[in-house]
C-alpha atoms as a PDB file:
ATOM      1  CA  UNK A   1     -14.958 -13.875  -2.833  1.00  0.00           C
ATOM      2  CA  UNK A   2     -16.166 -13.923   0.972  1.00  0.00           C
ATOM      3  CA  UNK A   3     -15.415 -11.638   3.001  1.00  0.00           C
ATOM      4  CA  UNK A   4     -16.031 -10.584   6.722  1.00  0.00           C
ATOM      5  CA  UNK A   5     -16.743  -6.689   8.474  1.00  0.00           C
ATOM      6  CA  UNK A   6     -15.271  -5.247  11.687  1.00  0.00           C
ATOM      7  CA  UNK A   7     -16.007  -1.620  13.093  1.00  0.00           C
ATOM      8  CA  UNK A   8     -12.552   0.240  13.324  1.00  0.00           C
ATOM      9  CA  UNK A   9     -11.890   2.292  16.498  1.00  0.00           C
ATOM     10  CA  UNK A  10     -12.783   4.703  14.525  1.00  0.00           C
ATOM     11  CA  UNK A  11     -16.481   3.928  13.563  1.00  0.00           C
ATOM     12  CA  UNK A  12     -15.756   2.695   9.909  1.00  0.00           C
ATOM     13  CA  UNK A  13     -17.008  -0.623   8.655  1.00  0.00           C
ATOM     14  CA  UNK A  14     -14.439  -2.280   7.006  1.00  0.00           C
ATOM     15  CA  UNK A  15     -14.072  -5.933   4.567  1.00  0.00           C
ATOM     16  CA  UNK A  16     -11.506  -8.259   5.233  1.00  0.00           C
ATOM     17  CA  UNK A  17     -10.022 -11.626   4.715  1.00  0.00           C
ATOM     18  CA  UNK A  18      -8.179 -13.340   7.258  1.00  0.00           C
ATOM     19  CA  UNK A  19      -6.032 -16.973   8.082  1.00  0.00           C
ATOM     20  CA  UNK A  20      -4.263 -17.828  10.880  1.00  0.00           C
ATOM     21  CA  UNK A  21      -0.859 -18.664  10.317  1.00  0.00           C
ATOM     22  CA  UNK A  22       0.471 -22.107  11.400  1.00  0.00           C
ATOM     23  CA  UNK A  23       4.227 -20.776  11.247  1.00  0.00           C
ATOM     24  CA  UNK A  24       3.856 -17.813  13.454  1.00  0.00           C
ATOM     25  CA  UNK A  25       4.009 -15.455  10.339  1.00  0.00           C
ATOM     26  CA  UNK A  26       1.594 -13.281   8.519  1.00  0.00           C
ATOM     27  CA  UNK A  27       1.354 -11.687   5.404  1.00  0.00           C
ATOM     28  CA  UNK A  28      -0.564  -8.213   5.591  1.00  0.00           C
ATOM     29  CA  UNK A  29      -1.677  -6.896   1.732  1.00  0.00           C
ATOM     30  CA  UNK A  30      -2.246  -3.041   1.588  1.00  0.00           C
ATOM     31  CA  UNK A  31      -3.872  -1.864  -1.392  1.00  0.00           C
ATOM     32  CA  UNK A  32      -3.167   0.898  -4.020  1.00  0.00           C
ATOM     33  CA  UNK A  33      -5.207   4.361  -4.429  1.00  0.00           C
ATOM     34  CA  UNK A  34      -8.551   3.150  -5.508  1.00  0.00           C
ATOM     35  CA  UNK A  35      -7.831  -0.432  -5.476  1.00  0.00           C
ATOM     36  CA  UNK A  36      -9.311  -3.782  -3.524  1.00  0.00           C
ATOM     37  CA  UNK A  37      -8.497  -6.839  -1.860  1.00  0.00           C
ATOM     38  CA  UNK A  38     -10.169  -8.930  -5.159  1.00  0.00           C
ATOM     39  CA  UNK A  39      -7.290  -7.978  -7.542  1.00  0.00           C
ATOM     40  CA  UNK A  40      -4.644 -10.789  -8.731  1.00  0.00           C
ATOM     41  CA  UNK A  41      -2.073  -9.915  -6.844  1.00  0.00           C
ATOM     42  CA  UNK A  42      -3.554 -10.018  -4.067  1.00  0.00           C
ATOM     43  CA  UNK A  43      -5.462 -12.868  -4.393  1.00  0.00           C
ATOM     44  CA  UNK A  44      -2.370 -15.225  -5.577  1.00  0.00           C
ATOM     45  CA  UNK A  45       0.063 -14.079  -2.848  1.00  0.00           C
ATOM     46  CA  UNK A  46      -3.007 -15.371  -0.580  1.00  0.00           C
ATOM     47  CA  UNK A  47      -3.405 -18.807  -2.455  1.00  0.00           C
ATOM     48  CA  UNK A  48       0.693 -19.152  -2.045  1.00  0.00           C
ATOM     49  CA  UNK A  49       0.590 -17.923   1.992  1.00  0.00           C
ATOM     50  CA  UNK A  50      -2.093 -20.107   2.975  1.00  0.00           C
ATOM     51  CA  UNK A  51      -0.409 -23.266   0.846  1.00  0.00           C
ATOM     52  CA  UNK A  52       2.788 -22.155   3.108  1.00  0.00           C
ATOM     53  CA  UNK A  53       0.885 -22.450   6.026  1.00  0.00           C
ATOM     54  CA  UNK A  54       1.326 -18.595   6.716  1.00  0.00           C
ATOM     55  CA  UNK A  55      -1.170 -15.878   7.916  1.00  0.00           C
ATOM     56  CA  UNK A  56      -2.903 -13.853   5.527  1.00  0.00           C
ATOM     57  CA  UNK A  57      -4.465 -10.724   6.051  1.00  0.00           C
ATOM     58  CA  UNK A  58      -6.137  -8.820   3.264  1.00  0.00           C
ATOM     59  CA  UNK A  59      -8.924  -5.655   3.676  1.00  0.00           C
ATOM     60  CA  UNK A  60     -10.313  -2.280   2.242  1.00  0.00           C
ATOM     61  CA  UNK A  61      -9.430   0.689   3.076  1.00  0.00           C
ATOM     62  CA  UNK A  62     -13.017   2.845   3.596  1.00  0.00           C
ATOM     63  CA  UNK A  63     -14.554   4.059   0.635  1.00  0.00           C
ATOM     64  CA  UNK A  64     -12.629   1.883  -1.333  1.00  0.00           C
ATOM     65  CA  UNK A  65     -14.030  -1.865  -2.427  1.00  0.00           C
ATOM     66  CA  UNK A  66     -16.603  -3.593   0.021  1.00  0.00           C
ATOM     67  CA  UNK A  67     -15.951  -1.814   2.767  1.00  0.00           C
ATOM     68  CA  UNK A  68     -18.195   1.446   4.175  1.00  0.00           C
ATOM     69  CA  UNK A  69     -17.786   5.122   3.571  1.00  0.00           C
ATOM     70  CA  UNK A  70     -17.488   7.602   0.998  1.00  0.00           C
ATOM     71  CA  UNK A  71     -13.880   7.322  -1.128  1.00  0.00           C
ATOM     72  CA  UNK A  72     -14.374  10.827  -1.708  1.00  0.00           C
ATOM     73  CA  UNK A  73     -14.503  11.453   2.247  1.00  0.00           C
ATOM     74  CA  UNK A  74     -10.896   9.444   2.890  1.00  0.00           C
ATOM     75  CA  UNK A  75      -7.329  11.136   3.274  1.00  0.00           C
ATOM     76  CA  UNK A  76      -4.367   9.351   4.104  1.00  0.00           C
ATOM     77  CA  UNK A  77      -4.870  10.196   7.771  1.00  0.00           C
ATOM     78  CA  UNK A  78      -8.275   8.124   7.487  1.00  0.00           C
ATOM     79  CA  UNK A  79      -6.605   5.116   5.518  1.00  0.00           C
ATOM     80  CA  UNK A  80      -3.655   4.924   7.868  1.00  0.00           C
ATOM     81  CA  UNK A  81      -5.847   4.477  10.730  1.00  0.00           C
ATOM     82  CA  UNK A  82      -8.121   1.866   8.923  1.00  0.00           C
ATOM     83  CA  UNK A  83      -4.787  -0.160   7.791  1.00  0.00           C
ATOM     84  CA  UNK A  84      -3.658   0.156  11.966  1.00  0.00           C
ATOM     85  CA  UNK A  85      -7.173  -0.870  12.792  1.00  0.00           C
ATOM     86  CA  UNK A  86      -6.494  -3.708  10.698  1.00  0.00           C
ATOM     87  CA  UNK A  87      -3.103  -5.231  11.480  1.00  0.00           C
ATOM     88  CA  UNK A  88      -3.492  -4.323  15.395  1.00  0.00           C
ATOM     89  CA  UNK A  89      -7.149  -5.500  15.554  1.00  0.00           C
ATOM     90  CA  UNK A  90      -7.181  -9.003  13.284  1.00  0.00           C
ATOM     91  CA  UNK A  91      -3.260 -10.041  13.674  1.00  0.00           C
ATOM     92  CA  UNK A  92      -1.408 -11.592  16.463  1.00  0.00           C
ATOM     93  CA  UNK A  93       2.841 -12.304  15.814  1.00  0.00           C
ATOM     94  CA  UNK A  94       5.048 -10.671  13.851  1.00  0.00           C
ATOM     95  CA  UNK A  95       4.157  -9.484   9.955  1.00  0.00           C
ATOM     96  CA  UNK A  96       5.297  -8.774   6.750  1.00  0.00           C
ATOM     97  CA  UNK A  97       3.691  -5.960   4.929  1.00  0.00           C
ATOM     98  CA  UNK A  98       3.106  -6.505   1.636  1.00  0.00           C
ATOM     99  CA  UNK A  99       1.927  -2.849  -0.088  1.00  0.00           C
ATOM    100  CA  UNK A 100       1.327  -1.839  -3.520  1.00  0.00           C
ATOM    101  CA  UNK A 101       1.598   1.711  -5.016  1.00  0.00           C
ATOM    102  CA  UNK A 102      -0.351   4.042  -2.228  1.00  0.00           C
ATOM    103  CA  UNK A 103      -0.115   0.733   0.052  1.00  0.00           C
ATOM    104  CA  UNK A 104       3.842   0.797   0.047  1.00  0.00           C
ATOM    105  CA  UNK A 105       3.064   4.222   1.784  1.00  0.00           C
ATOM    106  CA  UNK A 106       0.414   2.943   3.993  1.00  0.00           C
ATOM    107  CA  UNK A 107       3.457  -0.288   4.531  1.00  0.00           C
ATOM    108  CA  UNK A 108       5.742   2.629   5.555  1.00  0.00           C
ATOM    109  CA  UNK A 109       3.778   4.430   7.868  1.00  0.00           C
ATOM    110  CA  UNK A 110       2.132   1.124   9.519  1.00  0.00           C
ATOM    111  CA  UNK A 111       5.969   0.526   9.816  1.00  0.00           C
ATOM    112  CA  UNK A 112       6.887   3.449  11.329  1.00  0.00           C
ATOM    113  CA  UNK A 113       3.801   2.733  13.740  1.00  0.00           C
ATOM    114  CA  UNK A 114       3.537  -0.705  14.960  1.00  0.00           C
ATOM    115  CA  UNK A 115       7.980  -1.732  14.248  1.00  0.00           C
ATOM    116  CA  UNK A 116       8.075  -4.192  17.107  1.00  0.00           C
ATOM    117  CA  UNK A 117       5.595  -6.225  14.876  1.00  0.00           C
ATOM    118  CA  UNK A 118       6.519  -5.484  11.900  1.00  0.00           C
ATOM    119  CA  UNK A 119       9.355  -8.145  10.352  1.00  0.00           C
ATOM    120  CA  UNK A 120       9.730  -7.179   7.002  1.00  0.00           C
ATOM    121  CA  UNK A 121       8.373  -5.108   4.040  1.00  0.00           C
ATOM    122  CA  UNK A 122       7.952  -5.679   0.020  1.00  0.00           C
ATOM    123  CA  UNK A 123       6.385  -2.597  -1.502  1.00  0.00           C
ATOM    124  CA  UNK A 124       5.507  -2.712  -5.402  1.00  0.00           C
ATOM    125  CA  UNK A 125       5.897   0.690  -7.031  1.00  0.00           C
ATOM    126  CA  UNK A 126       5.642   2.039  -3.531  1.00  0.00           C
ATOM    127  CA  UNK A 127       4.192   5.791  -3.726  1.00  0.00           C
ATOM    128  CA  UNK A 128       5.011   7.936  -0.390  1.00  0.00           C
ATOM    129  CA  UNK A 129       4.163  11.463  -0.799  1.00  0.00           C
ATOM    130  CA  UNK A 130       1.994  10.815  -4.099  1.00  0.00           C
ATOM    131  CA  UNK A 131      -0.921  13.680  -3.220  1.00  0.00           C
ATOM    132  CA  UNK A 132       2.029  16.373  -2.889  1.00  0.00           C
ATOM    133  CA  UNK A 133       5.031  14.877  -5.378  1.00  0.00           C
ATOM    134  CA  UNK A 134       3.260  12.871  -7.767  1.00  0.00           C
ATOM    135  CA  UNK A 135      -0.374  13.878  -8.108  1.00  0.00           C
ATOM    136  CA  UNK A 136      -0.756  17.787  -7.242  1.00  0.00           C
ATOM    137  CA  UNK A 137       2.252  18.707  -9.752  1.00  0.00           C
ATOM    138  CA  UNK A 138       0.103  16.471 -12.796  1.00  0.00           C
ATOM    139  CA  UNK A 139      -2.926  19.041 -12.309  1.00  0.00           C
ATOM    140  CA  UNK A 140      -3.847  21.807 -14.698  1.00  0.00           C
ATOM    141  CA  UNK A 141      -3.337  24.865 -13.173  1.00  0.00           C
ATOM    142  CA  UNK A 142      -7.036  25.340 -13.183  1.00  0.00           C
ATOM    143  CA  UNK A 143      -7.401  21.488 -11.448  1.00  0.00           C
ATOM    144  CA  UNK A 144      -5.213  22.669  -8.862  1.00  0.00           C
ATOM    145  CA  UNK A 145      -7.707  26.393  -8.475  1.00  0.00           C
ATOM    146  CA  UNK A 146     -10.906  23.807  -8.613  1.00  0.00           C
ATOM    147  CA  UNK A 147      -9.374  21.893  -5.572  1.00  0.00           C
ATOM    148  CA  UNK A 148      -8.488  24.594  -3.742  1.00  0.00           C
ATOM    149  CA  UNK A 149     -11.575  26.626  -4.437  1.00  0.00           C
ATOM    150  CA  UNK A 150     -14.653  24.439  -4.979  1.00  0.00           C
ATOM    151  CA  UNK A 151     -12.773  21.565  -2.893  1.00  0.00           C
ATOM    152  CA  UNK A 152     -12.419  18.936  -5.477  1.00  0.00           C
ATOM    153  CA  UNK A 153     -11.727  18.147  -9.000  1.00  0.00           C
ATOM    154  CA  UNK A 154     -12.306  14.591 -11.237  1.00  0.00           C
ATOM    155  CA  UNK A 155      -9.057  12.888 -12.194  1.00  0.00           C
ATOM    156  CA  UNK A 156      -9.460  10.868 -15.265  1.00  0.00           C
ATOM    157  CA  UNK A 157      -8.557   7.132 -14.750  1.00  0.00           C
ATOM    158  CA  UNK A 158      -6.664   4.852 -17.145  1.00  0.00           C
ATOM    159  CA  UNK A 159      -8.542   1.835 -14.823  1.00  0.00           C
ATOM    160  CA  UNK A 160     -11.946   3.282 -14.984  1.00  0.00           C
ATOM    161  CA  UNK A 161     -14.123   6.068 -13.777  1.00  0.00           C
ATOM    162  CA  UNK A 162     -12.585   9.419 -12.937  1.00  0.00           C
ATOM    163  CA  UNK A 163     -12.544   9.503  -9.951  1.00  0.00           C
ATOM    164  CA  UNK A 164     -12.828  13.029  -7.278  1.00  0.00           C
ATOM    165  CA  UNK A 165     -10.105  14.214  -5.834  1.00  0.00           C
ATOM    166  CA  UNK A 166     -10.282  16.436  -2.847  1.00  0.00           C
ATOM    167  CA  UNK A 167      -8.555  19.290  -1.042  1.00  0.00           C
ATOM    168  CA  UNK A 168      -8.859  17.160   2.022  1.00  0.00           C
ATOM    169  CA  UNK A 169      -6.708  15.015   0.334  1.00  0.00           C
ATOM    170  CA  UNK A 170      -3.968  16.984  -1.316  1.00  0.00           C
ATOM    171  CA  UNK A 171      -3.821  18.868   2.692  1.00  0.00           C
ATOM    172  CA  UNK A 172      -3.785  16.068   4.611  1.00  0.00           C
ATOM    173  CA  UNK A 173      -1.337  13.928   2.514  1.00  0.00           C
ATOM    174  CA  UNK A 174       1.052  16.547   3.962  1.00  0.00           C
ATOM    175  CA  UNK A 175       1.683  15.834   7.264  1.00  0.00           C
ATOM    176  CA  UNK A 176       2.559  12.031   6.041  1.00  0.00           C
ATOM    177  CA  UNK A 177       5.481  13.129   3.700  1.00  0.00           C
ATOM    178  CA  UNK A 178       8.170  10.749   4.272  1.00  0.00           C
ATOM    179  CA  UNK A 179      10.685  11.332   1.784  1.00  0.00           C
ATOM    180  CA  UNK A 180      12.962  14.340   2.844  1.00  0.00           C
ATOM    181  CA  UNK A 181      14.090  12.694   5.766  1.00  0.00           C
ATOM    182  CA  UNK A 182      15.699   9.725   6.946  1.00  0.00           C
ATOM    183  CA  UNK A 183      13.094   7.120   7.339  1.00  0.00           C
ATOM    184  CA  UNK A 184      14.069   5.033  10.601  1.00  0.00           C
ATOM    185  CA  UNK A 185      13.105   1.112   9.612  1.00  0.00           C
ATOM    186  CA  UNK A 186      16.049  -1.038   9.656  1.00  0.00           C
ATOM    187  CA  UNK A 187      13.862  -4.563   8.852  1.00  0.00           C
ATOM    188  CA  UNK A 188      14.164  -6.253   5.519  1.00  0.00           C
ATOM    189  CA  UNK A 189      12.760  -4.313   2.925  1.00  0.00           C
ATOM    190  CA  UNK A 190      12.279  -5.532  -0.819  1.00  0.00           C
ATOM    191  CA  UNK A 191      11.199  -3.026  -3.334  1.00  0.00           C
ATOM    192  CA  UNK A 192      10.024  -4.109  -7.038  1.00  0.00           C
ATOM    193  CA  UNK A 193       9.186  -1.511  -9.984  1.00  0.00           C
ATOM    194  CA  UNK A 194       8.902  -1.263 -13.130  1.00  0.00           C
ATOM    195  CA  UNK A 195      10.719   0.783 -15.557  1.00  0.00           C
ATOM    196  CA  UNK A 196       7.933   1.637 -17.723  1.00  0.00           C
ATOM    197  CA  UNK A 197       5.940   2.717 -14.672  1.00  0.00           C
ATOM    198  CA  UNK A 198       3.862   6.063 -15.530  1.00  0.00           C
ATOM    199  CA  UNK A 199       2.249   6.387 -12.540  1.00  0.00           C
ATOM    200  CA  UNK A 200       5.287   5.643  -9.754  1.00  0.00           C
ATOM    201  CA  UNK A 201       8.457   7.015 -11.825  1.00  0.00           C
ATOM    202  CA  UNK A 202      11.227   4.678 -10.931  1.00  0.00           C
ATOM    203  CA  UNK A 203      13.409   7.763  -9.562  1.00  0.00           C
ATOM    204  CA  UNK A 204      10.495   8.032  -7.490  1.00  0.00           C
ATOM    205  CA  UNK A 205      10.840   5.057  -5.864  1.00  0.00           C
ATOM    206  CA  UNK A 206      14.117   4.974  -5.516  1.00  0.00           C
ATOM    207  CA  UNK A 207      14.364   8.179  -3.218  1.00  0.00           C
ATOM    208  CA  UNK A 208      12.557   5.621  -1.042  1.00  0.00           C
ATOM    209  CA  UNK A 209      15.730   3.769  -1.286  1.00  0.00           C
ATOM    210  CA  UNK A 210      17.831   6.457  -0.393  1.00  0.00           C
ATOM    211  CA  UNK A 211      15.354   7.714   2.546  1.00  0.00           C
ATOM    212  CA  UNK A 212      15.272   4.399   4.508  1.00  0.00           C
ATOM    213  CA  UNK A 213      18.288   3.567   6.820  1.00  0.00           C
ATOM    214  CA  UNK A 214      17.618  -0.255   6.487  1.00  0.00           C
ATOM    215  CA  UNK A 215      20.881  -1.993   5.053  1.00  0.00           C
ATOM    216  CA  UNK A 216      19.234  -4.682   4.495  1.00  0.00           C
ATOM    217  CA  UNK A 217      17.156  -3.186   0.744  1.00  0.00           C
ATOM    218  CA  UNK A 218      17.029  -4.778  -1.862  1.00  0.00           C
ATOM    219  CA  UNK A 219      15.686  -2.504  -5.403  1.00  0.00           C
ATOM    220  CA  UNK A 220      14.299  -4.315  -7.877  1.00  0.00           C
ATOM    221  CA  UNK A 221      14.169  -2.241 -11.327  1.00  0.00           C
ATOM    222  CA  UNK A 222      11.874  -4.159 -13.543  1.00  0.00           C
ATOM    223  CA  UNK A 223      13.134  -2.900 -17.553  1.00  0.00           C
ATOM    224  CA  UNK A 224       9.818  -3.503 -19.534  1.00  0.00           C
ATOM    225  CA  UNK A 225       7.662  -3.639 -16.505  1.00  0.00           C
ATOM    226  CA  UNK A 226       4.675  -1.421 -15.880  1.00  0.00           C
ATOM    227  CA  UNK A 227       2.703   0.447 -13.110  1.00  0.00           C
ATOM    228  CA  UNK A 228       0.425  -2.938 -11.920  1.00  0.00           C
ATOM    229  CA  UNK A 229       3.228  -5.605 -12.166  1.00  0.00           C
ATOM    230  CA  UNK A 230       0.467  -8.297 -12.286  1.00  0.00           C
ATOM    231  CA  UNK A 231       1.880  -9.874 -15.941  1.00  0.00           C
ATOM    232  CA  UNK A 232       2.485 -14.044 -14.346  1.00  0.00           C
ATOM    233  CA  UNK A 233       6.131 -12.881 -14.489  1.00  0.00           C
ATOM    234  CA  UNK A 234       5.444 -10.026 -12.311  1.00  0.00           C
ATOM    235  CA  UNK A 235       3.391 -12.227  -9.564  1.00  0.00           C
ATOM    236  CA  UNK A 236       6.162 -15.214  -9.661  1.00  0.00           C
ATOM    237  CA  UNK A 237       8.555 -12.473  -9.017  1.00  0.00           C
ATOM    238  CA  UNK A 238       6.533 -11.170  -6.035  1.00  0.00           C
ATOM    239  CA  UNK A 239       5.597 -14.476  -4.758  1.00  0.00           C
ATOM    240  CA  UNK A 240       9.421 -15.364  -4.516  1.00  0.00           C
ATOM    241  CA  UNK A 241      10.133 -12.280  -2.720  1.00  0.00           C
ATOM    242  CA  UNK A 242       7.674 -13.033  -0.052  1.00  0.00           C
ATOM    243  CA  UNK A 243       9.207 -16.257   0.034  1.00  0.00           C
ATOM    244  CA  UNK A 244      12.589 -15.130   0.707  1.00  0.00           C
ATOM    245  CA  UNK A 245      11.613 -12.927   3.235  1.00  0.00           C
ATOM    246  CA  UNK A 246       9.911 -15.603   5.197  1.00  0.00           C
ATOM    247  CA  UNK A 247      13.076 -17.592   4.999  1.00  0.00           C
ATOM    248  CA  UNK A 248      15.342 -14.878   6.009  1.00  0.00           C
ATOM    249  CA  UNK A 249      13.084 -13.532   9.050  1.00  0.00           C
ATOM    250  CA  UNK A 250      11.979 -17.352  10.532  1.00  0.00           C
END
């Protein structure tokens, strides 16, 4: 799938895939933890955006996919910055951010960040907070001494490789927490998980729901559905979403 680079204002190189919109609105994908801009989801909600005649914006975060860096040198500070770089850098008009798992976090804090552009969200299994509430509580308490001594540990995968995970990480995650306070976006925001999630718990998720002061949420709790929601029920469902949205912010 072709892709193009940019330099960040940062210095990182990073891979994305861009179309204008024709109706003034553009979708904006934001990956999961360790994830790319080739997966289905991502590459369907494109197919359906462009045949709408919307923008489409699609990258990778550094370190992750086709883009430069080190995953092993990123931290949510980093990957915040390269989705900003992103959206302010490549987009014009207002957006909808479309975020899966640690992307529903990135969603919420490019929210937070850019909310005069941003028109509405849809966050799958969105994960705020994962390093602290999620991930650090999962570790052995000799992970948990590796990280903090040596700096890292390997996290087995059930999508591959383990994969390092740093104290830079864990740290920095921190100062990003979101969810024991009232998060101030009041656009449209659609939220789809799955029951059977074991990576995003669905209580998890729905503390999101109870953080954000938008009235207009909608919580989508998916019975038999897992972590990925990519089965073709999952994507119609997602694809319909994004659909609504457009109607209900054009």
């Amino acid at each position: 799938m072709e892709h193009k680079d940019f330099v960040s204002p940062q210095g990182r190189r990073l891979a994305y895939r861009y179309s204008a919109p024709s109706t003034g609105l553009t979708f904006v994908w934001l990956s999961g933890f360790k994830s790319d801009m080739t997966g289905t989801k991502v590459t369907v909600l494109e197919s359906w955006a462009k045949a709408a005649g919307h923008g489409f914006l699609a990258f990778d975060y550094s370190g992750h996919g086709v883009s430069g860096g080190a995953f092993e040198d990123g931290t949510i500070s980093a990957w915040r910055e390269d989705a900003l770089a992103a959206i302010e850098g490549l987009t014009s008009g207002a957006v909808i951010l479309v975020g899966s798992s640690m992307g529903g976090w990135m969603a919420l804090l490019s929210a937070l960040a850019l909310k005069s552009r941003v028109a509405a969200m849809v966050l799958i299994a969105p994960a705020p907070d994962f390093t602290q509430e999620l991930m650090w509580p999962e570790f052995s308490p000799e992970q948990q001494a590796e990280i903090m001594d040596q700096g890292l540990t390997l996290r087995p995968s059930d999508y591959g490789d383990p994969y390092p995970i740093t104290r830079d990480l864990i740290e920095d995650g921190k100062q990003w927490a979101l969810l024991d306070a009232p998060i101030d976006l009041t656009c449209p925001i659609r939220i789809l998980q799955g029951m059977q999630d074991p990576d995003v718990p669905w209580q998890h998720a729905f503390r999101l729901v109870e953080a954000l002061t938008s009235e207009d949420l909608v919580f989508s709790l998916i019975k038999d559905g897992d972590h990925r929601l990519s089965r073709e029920q999952d994507i119609e469902r997602l694809v319909a979403t994004c659909g609504e949205l457009a109607g209900v912010v054009s």
